[in-house]
C-alpha atoms as a PDB file:
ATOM      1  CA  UNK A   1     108.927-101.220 -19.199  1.00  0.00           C
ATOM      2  CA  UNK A   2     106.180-102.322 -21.363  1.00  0.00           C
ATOM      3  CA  UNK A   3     103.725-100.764 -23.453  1.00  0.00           C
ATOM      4  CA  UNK A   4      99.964-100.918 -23.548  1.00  0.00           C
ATOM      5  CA  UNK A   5      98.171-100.769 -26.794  1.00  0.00           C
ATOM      6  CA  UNK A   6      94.531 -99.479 -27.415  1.00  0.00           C
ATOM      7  CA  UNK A   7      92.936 -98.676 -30.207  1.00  0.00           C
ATOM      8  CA  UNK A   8      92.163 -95.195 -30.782  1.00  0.00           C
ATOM      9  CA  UNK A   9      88.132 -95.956 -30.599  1.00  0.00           C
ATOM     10  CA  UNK A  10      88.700 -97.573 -27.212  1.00  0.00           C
ATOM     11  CA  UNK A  11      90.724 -94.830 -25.840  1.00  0.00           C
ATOM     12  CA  UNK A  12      88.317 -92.204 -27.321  1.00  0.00           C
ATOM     13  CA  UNK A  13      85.537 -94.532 -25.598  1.00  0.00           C
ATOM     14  CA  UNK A  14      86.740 -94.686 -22.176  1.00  0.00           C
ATOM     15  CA  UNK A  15      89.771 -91.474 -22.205  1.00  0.00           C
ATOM     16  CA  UNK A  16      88.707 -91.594 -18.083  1.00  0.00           C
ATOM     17  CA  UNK A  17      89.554 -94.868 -17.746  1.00  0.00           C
ATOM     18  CA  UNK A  18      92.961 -94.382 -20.066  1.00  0.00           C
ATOM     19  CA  UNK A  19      93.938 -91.395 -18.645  1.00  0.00           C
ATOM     20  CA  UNK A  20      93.991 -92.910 -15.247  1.00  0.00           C
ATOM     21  CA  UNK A  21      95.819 -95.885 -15.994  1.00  0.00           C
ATOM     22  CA  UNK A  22      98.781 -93.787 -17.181  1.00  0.00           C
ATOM     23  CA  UNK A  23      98.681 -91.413 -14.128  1.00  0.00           C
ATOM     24  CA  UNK A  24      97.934 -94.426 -11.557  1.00  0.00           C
ATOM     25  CA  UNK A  25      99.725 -97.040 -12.757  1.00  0.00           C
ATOM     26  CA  UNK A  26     102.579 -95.373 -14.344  1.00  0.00           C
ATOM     27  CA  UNK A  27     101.470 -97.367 -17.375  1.00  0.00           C
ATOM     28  CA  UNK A  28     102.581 -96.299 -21.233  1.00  0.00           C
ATOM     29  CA  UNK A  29      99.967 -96.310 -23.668  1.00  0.00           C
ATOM     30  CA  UNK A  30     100.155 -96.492 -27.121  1.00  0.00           C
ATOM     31  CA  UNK A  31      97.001 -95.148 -28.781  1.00  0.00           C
ATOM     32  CA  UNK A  32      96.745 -96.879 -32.474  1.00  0.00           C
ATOM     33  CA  UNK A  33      94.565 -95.113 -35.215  1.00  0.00           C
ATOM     34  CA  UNK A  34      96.004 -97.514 -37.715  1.00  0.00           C
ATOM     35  CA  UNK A  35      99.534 -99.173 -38.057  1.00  0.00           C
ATOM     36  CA  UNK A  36     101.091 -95.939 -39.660  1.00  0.00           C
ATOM     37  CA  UNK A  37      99.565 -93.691 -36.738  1.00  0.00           C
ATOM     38  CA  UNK A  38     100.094 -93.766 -32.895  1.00  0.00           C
ATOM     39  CA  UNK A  39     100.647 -91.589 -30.080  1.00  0.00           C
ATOM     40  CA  UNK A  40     102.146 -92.637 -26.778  1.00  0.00           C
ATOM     41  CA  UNK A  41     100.181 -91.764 -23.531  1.00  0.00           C
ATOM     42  CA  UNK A  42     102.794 -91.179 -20.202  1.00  0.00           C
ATOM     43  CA  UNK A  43     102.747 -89.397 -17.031  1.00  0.00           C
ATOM     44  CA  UNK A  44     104.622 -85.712 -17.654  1.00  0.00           C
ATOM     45  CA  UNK A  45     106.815 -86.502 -14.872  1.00  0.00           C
ATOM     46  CA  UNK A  46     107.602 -90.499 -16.227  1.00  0.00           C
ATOM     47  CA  UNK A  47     108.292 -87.890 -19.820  1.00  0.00           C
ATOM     48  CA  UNK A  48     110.637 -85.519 -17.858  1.00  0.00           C
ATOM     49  CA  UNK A  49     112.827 -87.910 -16.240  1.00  0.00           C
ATOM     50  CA  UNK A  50     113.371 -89.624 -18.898  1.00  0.00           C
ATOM     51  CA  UNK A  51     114.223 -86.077 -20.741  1.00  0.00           C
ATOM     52  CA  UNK A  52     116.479 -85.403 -17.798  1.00  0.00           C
ATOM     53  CA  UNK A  53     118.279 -89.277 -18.238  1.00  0.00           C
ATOM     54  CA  UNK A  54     118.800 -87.829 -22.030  1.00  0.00           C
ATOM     55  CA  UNK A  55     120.671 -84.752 -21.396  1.00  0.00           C
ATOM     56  CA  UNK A  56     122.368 -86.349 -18.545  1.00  0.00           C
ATOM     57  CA  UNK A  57     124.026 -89.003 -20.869  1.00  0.00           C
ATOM     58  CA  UNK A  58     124.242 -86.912 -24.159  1.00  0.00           C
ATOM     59  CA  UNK A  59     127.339 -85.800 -22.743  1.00  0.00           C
ATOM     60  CA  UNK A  60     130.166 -88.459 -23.307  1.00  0.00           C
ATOM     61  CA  UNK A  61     132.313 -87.234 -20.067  1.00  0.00           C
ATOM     62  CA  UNK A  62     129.111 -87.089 -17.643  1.00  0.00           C
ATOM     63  CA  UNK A  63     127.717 -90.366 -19.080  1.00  0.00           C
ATOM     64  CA  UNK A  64     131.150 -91.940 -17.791  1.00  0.00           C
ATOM     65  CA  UNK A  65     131.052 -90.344 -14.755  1.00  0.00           C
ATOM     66  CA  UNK A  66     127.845 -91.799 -13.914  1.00  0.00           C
ATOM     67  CA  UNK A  67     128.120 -94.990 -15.038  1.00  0.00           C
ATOM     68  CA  UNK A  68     131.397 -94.846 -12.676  1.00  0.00           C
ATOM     69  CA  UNK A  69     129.519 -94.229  -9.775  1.00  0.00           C
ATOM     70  CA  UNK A  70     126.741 -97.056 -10.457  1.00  0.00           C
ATOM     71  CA  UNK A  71     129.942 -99.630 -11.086  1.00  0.00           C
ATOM     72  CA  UNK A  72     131.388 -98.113  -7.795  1.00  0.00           C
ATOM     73  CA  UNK A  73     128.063 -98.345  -5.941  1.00  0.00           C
ATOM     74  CA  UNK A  74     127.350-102.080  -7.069  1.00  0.00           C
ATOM     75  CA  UNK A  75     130.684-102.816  -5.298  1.00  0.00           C
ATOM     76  CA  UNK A  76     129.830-101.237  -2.048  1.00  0.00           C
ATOM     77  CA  UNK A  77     132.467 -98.670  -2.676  1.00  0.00           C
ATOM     78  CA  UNK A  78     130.211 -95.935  -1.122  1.00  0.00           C
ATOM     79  CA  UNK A  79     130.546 -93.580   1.629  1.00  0.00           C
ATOM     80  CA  UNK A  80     127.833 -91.394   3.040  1.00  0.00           C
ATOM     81  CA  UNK A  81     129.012 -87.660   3.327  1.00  0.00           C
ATOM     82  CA  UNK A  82     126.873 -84.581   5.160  1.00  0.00           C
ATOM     83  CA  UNK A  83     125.781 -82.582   2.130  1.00  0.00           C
ATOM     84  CA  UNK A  84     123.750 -80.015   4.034  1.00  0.00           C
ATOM     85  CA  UNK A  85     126.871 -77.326   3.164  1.00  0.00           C
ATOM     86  CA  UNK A  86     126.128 -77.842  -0.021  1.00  0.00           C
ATOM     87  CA  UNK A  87     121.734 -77.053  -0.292  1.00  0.00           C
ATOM     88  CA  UNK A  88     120.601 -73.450  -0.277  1.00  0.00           C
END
């Protein structure tokens, strides 16, 4: 994942163009007024998931529990199971 810089003049200049970039190309952009102030330009759902991956591994048990499953699942130790008991 990289980040795109702009100055803020240039993202003030074209905030269309900017603004799209972020929500079409799932870019980041960092908007620079000078080297001691930026803001960082992302989708809201790129900035929930990645609240969601937080909280998910803030918790010491759960974060070994998934990475577990991602060790299991990178050795083909998966099974597919019917989970429609389980949705409302």
């Amino acid at each position: 994942m990289s980040i795109q810089s702009v100055s803020f003049q240039e993202c003030n200049d074209q905030f269309a163009k900017v603004f799209d970039r972020v929500l079409k190309n799932h870019e980041i952009i960092s908007v620079n007024k000078d080297p001691e102030h930026q803001v960082i330009l992302l989708d809201a759902q790129e900035y929930n998931s990645l609240l969601e991956t937080l909280y998910l591994l803030s918790n010491p048990a759960n974060a070994n529990r998934l990475h577990e499953g991602i060790s299991q699942h990178r050795k083909g130790l998966v099974r597919e199971i019917d989970v429609t008991a389980y949705l409302d």
